[in-house]
Protein backbone atom coordinates (compact mmCIF):
# COMPACT_ATOMS: atom_id res chain seq x y z
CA UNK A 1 -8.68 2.02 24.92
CA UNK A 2 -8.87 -1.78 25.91
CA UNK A 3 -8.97 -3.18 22.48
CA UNK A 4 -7.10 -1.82 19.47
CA UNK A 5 -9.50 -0.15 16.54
CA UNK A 6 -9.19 -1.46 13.29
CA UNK A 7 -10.51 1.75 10.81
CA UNK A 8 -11.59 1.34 7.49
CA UNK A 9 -11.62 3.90 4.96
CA UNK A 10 -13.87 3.53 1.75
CA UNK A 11 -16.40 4.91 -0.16
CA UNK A 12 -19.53 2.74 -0.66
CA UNK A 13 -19.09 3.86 -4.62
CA UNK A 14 -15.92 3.35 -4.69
CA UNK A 15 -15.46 0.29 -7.49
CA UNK A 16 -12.06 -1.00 -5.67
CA UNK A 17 -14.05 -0.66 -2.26
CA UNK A 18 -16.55 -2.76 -3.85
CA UNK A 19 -14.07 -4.93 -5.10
CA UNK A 20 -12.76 -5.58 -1.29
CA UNK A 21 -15.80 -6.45 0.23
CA UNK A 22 -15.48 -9.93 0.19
CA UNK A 23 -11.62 -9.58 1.40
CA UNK A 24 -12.96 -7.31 3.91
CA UNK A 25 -15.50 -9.74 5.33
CA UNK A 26 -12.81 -12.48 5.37
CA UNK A 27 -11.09 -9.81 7.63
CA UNK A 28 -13.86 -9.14 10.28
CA UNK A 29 -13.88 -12.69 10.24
CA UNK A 30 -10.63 -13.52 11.43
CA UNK A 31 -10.53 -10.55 13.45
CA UNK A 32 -13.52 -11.55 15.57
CA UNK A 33 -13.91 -9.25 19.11
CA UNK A 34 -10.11 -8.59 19.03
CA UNK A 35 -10.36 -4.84 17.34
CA UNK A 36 -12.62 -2.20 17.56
CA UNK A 37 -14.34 -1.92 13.97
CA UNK A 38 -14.66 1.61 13.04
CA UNK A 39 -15.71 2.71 9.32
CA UNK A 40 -15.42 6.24 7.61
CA UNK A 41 -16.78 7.17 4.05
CA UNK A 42 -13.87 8.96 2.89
CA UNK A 43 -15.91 11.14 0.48
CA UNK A 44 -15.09 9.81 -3.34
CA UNK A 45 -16.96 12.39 -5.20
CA UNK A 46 -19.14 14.34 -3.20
CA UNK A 47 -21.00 17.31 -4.15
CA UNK A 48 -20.59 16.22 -8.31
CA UNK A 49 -23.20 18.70 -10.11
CA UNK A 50 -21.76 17.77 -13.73
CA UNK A 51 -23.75 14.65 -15.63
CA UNK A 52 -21.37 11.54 -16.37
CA UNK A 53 -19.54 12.21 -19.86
CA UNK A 54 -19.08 9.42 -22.57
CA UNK A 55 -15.30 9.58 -21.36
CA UNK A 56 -15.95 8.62 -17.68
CA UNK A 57 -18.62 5.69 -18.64
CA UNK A 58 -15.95 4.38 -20.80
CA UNK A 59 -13.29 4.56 -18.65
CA UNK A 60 -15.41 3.21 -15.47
CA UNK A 61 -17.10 0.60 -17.89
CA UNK A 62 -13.11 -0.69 -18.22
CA UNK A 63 -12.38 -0.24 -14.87
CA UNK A 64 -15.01 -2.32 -13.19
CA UNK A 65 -14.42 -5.37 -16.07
CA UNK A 66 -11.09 -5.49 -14.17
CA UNK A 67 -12.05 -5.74 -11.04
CA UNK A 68 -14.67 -8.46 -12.16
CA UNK A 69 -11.55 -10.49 -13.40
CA UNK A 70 -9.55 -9.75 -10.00
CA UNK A 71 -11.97 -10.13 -7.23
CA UNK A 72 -15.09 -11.99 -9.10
CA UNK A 73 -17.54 -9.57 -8.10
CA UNK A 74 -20.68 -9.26 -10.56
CA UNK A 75 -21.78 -5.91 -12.20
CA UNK A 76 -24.60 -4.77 -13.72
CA UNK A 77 -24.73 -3.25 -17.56
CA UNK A 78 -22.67 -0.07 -17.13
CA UNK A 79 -26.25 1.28 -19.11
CA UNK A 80 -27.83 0.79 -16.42
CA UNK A 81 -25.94 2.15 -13.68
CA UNK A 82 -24.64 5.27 -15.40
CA UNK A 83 -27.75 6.07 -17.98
CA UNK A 84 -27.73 9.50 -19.35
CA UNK A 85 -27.59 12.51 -17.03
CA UNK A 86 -26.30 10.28 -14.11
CA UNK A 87 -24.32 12.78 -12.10
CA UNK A 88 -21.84 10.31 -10.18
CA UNK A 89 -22.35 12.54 -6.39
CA UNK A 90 -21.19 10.16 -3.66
CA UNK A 91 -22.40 12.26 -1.49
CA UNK A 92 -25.97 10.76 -0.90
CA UNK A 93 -24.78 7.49 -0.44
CA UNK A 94 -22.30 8.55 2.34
CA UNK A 95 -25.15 10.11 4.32
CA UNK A 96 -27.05 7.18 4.19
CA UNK A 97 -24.42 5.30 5.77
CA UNK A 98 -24.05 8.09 8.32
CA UNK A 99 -27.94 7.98 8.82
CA UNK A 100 -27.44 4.09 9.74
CA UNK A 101 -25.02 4.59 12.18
CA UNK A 102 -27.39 6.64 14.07
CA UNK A 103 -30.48 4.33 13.69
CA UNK A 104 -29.27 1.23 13.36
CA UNK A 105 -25.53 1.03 14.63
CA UNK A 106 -25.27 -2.62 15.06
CA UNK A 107 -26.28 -3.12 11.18
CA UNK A 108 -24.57 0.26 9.85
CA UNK A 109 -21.77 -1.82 7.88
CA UNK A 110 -24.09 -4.33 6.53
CA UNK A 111 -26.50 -1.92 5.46
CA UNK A 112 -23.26 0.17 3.20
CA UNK A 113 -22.73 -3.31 1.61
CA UNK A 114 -26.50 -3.84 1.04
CA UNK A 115 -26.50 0.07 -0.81
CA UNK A 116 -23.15 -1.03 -2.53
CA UNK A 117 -24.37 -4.44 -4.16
CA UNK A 118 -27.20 -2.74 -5.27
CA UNK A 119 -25.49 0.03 -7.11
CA UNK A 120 -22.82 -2.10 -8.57
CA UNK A 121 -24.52 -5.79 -8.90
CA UNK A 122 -28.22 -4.47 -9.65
CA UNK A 123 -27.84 -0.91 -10.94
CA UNK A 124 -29.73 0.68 -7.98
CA UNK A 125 -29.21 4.55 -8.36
CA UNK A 126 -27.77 4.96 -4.90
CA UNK A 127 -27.68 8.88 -5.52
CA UNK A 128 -31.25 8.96 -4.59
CA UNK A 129 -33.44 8.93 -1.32
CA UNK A 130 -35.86 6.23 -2.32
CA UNK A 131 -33.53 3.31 -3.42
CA UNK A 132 -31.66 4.10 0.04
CA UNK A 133 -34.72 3.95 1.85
CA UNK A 134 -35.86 0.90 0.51
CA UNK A 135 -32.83 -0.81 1.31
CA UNK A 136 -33.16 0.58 5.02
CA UNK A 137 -36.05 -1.05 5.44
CA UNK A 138 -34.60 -4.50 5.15
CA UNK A 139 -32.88 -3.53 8.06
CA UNK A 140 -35.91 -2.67 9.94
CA UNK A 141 -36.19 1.01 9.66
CA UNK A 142 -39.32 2.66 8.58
CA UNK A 143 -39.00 4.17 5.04
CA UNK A 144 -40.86 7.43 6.28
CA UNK A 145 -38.23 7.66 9.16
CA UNK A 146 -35.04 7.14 7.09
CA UNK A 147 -36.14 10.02 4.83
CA UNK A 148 -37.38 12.58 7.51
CA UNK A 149 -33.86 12.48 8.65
CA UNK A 150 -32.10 11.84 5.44
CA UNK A 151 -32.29 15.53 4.93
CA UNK A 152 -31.74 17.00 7.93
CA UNK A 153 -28.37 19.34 8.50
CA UNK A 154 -27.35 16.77 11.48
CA UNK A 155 -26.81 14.11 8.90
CA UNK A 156 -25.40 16.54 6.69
CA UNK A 157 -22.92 17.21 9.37
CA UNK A 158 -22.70 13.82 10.21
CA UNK A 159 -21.52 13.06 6.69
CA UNK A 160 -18.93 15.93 6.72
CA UNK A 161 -17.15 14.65 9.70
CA UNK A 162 -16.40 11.32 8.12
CA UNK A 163 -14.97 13.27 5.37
CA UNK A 164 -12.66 15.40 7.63
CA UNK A 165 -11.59 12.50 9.23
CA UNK A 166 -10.25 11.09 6.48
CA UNK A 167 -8.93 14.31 5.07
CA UNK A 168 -7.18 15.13 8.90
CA UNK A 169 -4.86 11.39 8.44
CA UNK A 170 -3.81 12.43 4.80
CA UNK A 171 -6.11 8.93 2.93
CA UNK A 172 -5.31 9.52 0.03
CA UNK A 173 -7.21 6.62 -1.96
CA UNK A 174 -9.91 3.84 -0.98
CA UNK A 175 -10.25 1.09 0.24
CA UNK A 176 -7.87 1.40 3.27
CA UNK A 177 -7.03 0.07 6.39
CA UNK A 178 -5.26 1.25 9.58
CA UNK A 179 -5.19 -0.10 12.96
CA UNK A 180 -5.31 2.28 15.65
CA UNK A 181 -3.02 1.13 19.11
CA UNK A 182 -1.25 2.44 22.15
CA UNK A 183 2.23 1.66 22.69
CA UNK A 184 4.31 0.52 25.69
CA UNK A 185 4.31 4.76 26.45
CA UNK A 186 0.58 5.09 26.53
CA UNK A 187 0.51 7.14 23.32
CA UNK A 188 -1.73 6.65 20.21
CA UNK A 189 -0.35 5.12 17.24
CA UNK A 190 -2.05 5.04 13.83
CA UNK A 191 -0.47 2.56 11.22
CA UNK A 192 -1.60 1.83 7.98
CA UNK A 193 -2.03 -1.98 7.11
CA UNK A 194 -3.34 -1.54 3.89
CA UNK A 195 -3.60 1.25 1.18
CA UNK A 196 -5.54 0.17 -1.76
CA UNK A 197 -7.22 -3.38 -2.95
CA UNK A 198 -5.32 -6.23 -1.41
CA UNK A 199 -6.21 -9.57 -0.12
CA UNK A 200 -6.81 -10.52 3.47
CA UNK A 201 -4.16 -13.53 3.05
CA UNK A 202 -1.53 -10.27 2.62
CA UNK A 203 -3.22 -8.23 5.06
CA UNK A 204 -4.02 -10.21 7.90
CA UNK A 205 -0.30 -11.11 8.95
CA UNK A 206 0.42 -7.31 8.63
CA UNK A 207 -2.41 -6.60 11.23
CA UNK A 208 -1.23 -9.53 13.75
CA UNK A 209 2.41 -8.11 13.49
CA UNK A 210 0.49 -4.44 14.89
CA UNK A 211 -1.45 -5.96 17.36
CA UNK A 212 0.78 -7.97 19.37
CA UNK A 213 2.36 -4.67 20.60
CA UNK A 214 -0.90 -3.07 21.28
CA UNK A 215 -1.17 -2.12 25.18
CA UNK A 216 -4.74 -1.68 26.60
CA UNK A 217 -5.12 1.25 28.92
């Protein structure tokens, strides 16, 4: 490992993950071809069967008003993301993101944060193949490609992994941030920088203080 991995932990539905993006970017930023970037969809609520209840649109609808006030991100009418029989599966979502990393690696991030302003800012129903698609073909994949594969068990597979991943270091909550090093011994350390919305002005000194004992091997 010549460069230390910076790995981020989300979930492109995640509100506070949505929240972070811009802190996030500020991070890459700063960051520059010093790390490793590696991101995992942690897996928010996959496999949801159960339509959205009056209790949960409520409780979201309050939820994202105070992220708005934190982080100034927009969102759309909470009618039109959640409308009636919206079943909140992250699922979907996450395997798009998967599916990018296989056809379009270099572009993989941008294309979560694509899928994520349109959920959150425009109301996109990111559950679904087609709105997925669509935004995949901004990136330059074919729409007929992205959904040939979009089903297949590889991606389904692919998905799961990023899931166990996150389930096999204990993250317990989204967005979060670890930075992955070796030591003066040669052995792998994993240390958390971040757990939960922060900005990068309180983040960034955590990951310098990390890095400067990194040794590349």
């Amino acid at each position: 490992m010549i460069k230390p991995r910076l790995l981020y932990f989300f979930d492109t539905m995640c509100s506070w993950c949505y929240g972070f993006a811009p802190e996030m970017e500020k991070i890459l930023s700063a960051q520059g071809e010093r790390v490793e970037f590696v991101f995992f969809s942690g897996g928010l609520r996959p496999f949801t069967r159960e339509p959205m209840d009056d209790k949960m649109r409520d409780f979201l609808a309050n939820v994202h008003q105070r992220i708005h006030d934190v982080t100034g991100q927009p969102f759309s009418d909470p009618a039109k993301r959640y409308p009636p029989g919206f079943i909140y599966d992250t699922e979907p979502a996450a395997r798009a993101v998967a599916l990018m990393r296989e056809m379009k690696p270099e572009d993989a991030y941008r294309y979560m944060i694509a899928i994520q302003q349109g959920y959150y800012a425009e109301g996109d129903d990111i559950t679904k193949a087609e709105p997925l698609a669509k935004h995949a073909e901004a990136f330059g994949v074919a729409r007929t490609d992205f959904l040939a594969a979009f089903d297949s068990q590889d991606m389904r597979e692919a998905t799961l992994a990023d899931f166990q991943v996150s389930q096999q270091l204990g993250v317990k909550g989204f967005p979060m941030l670890v930075v992955h090093r070796k030591n003066a011994k040669g052995e792998d350390e994993l240390l958390a920088v971040s757990n939960g919305y922060a900005k990068a002005e309180e983040i960034l000194p955590r990951i310098e203080m990390v890095l400067k004992d990194h040794v590349a091997s």
